[in-house]
N, C-alpha and C. Protein backbone atom coordinates (compact mmCIF):
# COMPACT_ATOMS: atom_id res chain seq x y z
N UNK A 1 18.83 0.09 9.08
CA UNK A 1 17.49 0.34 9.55
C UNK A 1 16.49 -0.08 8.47
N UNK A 2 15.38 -1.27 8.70
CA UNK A 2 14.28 -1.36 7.77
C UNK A 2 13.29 -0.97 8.75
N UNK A 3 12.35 -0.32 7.82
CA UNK A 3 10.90 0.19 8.47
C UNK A 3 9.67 -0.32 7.46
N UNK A 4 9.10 -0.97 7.91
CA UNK A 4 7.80 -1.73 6.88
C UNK A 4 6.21 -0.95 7.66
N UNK A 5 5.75 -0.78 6.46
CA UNK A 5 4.38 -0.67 6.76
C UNK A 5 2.97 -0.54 6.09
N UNK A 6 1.81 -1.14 6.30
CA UNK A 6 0.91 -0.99 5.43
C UNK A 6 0.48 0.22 4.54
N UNK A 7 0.27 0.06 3.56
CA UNK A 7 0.05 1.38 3.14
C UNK A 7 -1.40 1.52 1.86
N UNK A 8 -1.98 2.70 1.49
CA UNK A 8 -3.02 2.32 0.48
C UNK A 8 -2.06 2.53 -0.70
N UNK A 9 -2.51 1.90 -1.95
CA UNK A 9 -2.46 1.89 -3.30
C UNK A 9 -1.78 3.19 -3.78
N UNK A 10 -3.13 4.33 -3.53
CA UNK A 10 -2.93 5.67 -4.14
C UNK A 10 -1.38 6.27 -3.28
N UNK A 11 -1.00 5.35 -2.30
CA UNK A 11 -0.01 6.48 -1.35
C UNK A 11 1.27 5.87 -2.10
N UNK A 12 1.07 4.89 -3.08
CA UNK A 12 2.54 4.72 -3.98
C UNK A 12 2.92 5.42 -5.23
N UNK A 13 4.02 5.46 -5.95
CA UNK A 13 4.72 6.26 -6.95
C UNK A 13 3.82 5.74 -8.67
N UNK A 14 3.08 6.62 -8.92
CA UNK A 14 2.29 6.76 -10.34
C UNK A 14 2.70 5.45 -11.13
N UNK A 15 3.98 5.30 -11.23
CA UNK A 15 3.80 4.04 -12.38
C UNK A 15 3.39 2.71 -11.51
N UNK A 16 3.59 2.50 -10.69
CA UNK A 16 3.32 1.23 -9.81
C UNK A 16 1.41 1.43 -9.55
N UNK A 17 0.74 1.89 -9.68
CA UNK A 17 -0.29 2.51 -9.52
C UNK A 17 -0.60 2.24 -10.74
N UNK A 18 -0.34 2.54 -11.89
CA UNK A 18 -0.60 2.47 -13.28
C UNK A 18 -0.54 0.97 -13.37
N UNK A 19 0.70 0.46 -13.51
CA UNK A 19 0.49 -0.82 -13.22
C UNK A 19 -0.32 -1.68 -12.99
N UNK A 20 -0.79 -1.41 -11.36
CA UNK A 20 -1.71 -2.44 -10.87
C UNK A 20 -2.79 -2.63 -11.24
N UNK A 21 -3.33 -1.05 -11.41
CA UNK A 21 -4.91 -1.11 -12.01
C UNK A 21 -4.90 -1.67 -13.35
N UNK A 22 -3.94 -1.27 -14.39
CA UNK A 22 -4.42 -1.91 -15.82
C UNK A 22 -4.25 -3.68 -15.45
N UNK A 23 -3.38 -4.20 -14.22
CA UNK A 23 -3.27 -5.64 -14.44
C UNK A 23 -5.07 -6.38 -13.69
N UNK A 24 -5.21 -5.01 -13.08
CA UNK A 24 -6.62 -5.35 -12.30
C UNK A 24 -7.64 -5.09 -13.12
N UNK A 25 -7.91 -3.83 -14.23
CA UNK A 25 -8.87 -4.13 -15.48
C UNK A 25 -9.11 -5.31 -16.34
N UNK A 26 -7.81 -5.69 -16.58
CA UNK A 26 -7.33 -6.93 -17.32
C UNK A 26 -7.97 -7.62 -17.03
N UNK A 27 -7.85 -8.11 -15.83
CA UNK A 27 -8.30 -9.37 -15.05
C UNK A 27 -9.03 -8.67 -13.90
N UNK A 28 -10.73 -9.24 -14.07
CA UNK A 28 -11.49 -7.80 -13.36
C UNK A 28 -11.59 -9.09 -11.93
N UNK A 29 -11.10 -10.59 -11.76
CA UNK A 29 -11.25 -11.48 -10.58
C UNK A 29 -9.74 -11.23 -9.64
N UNK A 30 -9.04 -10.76 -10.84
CA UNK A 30 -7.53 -10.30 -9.28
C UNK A 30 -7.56 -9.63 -8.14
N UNK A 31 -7.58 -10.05 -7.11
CA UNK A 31 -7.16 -8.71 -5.90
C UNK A 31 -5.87 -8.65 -4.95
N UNK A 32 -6.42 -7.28 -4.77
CA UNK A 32 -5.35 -6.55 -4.36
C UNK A 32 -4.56 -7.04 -3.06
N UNK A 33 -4.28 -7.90 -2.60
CA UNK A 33 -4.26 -8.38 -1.13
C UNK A 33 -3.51 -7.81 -0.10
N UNK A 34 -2.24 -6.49 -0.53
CA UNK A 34 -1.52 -6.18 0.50
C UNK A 34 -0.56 -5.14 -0.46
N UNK A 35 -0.51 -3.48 -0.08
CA UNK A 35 0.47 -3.00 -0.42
C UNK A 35 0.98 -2.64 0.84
N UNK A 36 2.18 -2.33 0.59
CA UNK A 36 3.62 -2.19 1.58
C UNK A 36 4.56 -1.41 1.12
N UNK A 37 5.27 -0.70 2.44
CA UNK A 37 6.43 0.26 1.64
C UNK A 37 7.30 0.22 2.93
N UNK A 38 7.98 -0.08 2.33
CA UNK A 38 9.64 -0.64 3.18
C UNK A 38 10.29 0.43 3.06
N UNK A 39 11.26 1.07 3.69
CA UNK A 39 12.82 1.78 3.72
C UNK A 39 13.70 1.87 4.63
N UNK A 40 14.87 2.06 3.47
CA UNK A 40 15.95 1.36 4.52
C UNK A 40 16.84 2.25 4.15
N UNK A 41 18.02 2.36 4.72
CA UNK A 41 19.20 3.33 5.07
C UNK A 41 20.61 1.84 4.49
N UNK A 42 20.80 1.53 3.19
CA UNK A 42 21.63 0.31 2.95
C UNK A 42 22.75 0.72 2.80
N UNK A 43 23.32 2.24 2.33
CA UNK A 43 24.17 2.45 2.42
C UNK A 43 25.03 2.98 3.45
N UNK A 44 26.44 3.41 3.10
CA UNK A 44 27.28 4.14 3.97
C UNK A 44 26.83 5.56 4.93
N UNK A 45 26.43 5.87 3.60
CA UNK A 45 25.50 7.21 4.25
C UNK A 45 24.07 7.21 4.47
N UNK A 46 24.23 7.10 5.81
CA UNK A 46 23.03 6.97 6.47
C UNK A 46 21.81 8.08 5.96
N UNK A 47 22.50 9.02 5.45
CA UNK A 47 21.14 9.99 5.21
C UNK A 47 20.92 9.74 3.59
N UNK A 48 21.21 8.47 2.84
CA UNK A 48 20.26 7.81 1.77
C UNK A 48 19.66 6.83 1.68
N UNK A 49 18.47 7.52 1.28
CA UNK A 49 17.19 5.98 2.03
C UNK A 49 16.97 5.32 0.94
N UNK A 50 15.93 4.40 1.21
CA UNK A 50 15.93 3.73 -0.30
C UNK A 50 14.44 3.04 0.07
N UNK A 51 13.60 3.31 -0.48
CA UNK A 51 11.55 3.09 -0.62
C UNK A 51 11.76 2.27 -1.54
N UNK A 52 11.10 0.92 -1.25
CA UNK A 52 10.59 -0.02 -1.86
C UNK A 52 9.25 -0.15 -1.95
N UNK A 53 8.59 -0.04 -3.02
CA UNK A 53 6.79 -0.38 -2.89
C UNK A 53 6.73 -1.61 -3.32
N UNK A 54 5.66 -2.00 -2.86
CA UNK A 54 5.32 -3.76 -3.40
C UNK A 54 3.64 -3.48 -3.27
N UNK A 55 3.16 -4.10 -4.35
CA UNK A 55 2.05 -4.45 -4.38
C UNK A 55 1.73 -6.17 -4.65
N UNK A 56 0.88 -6.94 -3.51
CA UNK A 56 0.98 -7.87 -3.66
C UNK A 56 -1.03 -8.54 -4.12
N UNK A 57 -0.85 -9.30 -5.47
CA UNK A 57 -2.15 -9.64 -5.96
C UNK A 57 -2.25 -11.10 -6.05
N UNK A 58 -3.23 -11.23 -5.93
CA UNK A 58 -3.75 -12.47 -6.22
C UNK A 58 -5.00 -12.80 -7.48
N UNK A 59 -4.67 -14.19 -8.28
CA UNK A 59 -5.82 -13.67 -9.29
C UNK A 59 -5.53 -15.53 -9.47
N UNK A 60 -6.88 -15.64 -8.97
CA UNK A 60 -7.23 -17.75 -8.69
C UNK A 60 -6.11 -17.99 -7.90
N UNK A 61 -5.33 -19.34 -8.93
CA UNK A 61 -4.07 -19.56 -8.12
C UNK A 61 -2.61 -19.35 -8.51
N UNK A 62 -2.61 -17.94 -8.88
CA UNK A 62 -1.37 -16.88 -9.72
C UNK A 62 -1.52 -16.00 -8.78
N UNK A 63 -0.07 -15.71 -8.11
CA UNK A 63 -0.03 -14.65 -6.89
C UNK A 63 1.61 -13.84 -7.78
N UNK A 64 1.26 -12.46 -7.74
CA UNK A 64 2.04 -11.87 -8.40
C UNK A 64 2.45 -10.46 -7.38
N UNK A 65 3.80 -9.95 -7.12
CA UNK A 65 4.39 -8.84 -6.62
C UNK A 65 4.79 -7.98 -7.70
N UNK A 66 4.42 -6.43 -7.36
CA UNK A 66 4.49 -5.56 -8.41
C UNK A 66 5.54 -5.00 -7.32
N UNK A 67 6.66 -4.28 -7.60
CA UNK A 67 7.73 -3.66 -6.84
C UNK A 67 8.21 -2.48 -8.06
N UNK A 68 8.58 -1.14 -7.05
CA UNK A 68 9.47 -0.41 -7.83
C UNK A 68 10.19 0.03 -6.31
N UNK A 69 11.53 0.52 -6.77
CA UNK A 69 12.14 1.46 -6.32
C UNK A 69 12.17 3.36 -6.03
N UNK A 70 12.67 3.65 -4.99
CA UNK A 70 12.85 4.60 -4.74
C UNK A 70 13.78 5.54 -4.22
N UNK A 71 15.10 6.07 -4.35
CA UNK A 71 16.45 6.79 -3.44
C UNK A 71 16.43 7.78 -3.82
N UNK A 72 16.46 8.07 -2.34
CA UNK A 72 16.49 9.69 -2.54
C UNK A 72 17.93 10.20 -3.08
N UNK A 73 18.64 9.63 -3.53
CA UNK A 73 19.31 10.03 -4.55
C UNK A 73 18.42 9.76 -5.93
N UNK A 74 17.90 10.28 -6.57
CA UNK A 74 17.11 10.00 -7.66
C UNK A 74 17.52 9.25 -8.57
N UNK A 75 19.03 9.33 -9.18
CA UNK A 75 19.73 8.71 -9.87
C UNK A 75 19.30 7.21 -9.56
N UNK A 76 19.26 7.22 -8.70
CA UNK A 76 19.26 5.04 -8.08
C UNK A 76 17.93 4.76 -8.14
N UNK A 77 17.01 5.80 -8.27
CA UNK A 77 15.96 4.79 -8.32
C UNK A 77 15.16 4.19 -9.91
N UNK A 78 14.45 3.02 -9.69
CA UNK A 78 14.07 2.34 -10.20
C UNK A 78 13.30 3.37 -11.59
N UNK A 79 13.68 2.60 -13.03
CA UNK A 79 12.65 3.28 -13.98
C UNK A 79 11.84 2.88 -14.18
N UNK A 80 11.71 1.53 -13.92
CA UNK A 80 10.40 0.78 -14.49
C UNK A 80 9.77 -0.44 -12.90
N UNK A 81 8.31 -0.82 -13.27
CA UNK A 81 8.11 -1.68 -12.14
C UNK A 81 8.14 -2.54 -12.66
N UNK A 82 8.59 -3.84 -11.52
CA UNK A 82 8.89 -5.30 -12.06
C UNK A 82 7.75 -5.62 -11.63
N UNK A 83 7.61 -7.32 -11.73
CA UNK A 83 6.79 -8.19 -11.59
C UNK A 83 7.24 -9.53 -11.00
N UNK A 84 7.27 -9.95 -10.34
CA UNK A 84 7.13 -11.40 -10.18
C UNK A 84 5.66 -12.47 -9.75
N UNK A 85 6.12 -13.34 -10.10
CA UNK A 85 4.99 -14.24 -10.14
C UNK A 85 5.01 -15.35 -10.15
N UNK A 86 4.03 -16.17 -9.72
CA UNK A 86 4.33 -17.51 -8.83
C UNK A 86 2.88 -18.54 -8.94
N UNK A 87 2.35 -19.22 -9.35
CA UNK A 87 1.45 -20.44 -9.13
C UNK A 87 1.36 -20.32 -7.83
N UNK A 88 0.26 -21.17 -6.69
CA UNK A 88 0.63 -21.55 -5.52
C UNK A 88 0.46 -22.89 -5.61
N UNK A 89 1.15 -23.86 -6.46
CA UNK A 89 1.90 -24.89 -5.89
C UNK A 89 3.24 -24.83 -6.24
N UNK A 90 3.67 -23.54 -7.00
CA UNK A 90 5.04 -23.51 -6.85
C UNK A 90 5.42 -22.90 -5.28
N UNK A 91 4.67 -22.20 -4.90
CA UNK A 91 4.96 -21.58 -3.76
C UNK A 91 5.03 -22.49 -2.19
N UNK A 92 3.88 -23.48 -2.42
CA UNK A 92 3.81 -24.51 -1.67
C UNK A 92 5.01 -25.39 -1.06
N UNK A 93 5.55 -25.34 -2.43
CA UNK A 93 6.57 -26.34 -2.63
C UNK A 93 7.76 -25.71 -2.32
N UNK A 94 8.28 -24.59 -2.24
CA UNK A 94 8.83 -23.73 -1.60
C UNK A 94 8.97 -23.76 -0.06
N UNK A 95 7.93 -23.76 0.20
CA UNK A 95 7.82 -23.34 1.74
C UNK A 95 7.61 -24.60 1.98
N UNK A 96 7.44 -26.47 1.86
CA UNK A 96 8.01 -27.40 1.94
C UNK A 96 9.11 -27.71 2.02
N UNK A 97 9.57 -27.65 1.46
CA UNK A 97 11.48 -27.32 1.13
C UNK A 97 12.13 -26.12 2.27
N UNK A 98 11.55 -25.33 2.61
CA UNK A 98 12.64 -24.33 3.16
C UNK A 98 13.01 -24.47 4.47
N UNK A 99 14.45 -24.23 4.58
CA UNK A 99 14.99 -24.58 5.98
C UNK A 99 14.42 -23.30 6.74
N UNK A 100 14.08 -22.31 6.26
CA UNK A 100 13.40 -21.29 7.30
C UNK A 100 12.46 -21.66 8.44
N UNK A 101 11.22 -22.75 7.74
CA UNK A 101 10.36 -22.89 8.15
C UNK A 101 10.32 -24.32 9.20
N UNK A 102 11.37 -25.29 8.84
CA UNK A 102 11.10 -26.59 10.01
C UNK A 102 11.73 -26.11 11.23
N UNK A 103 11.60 -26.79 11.92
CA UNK A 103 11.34 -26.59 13.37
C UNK A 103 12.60 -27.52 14.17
C-alpha cells in the first residue's frame, strides 16, 4: 500500500523543517515548490508503516529534494535528512533519455 499526499512544511518531522528553512535563509531566492508525505506498509507486517517526507526546492536552475524517514518501528527510522540535487539540464537530459517517457 502507498498513500501520497500534499502536505504543509510545519506538518513534517523537526529536523527536515530545520533543514529547509536554514537552506531557505541561505539562499533567501529558493522556493519551496512541493512538500509530500508518502507511506507505505513495505514490509511483511502489514502493521509497519514507513513515512517518507520530501521537501522539494527550487533555487534558479538547482532543484534539490530534502527527504527523511519515518517507521513506526523507531529503530528504522532515518537519523539524519538527505539531500539530493540536480541542475535542470541534468534533469532534462534525463527525461530525454528515459524509456518511461516515449511513447
Amino acid at each position: 500500500m502507498f498513500m501520497k499526499r500534499e502536505i504543509l512544511l510545519s506538518d513534517c518531522p523537526d529536523k527536515l523543517q530545520t533543514s529547509v528553512n536554514l537552506y531557505m535563509e541561505i539562499n533567501p531566492l529558493a522556493k519551496l515548490l512541493s512538500v509530500q508525505k508518502w507511506v507505505s506498509t513495505p514490509y511483511k507486517d502489514k502493521e509497519i508503516t514507513n513515512t517518507r517526507y520530501l521537501a522539494f526546492l527550487q533555487n534558479g536552475n538547482y532543484f534539490s529534494v530534502y527527504k527523511i524517514g519515518v517507521c513506526s518501528k523507531s529503530e528504522w527510522s532515518d537519523d539524519d535528512v538527505t539531500v539530493s540535487g540536480m541542475i535542470a539540464g541534468e534533469i532534462l537530459e534525463l527525461v530525454a533519455h528515459s524509456d518511461l517517457l516515449k511513447a
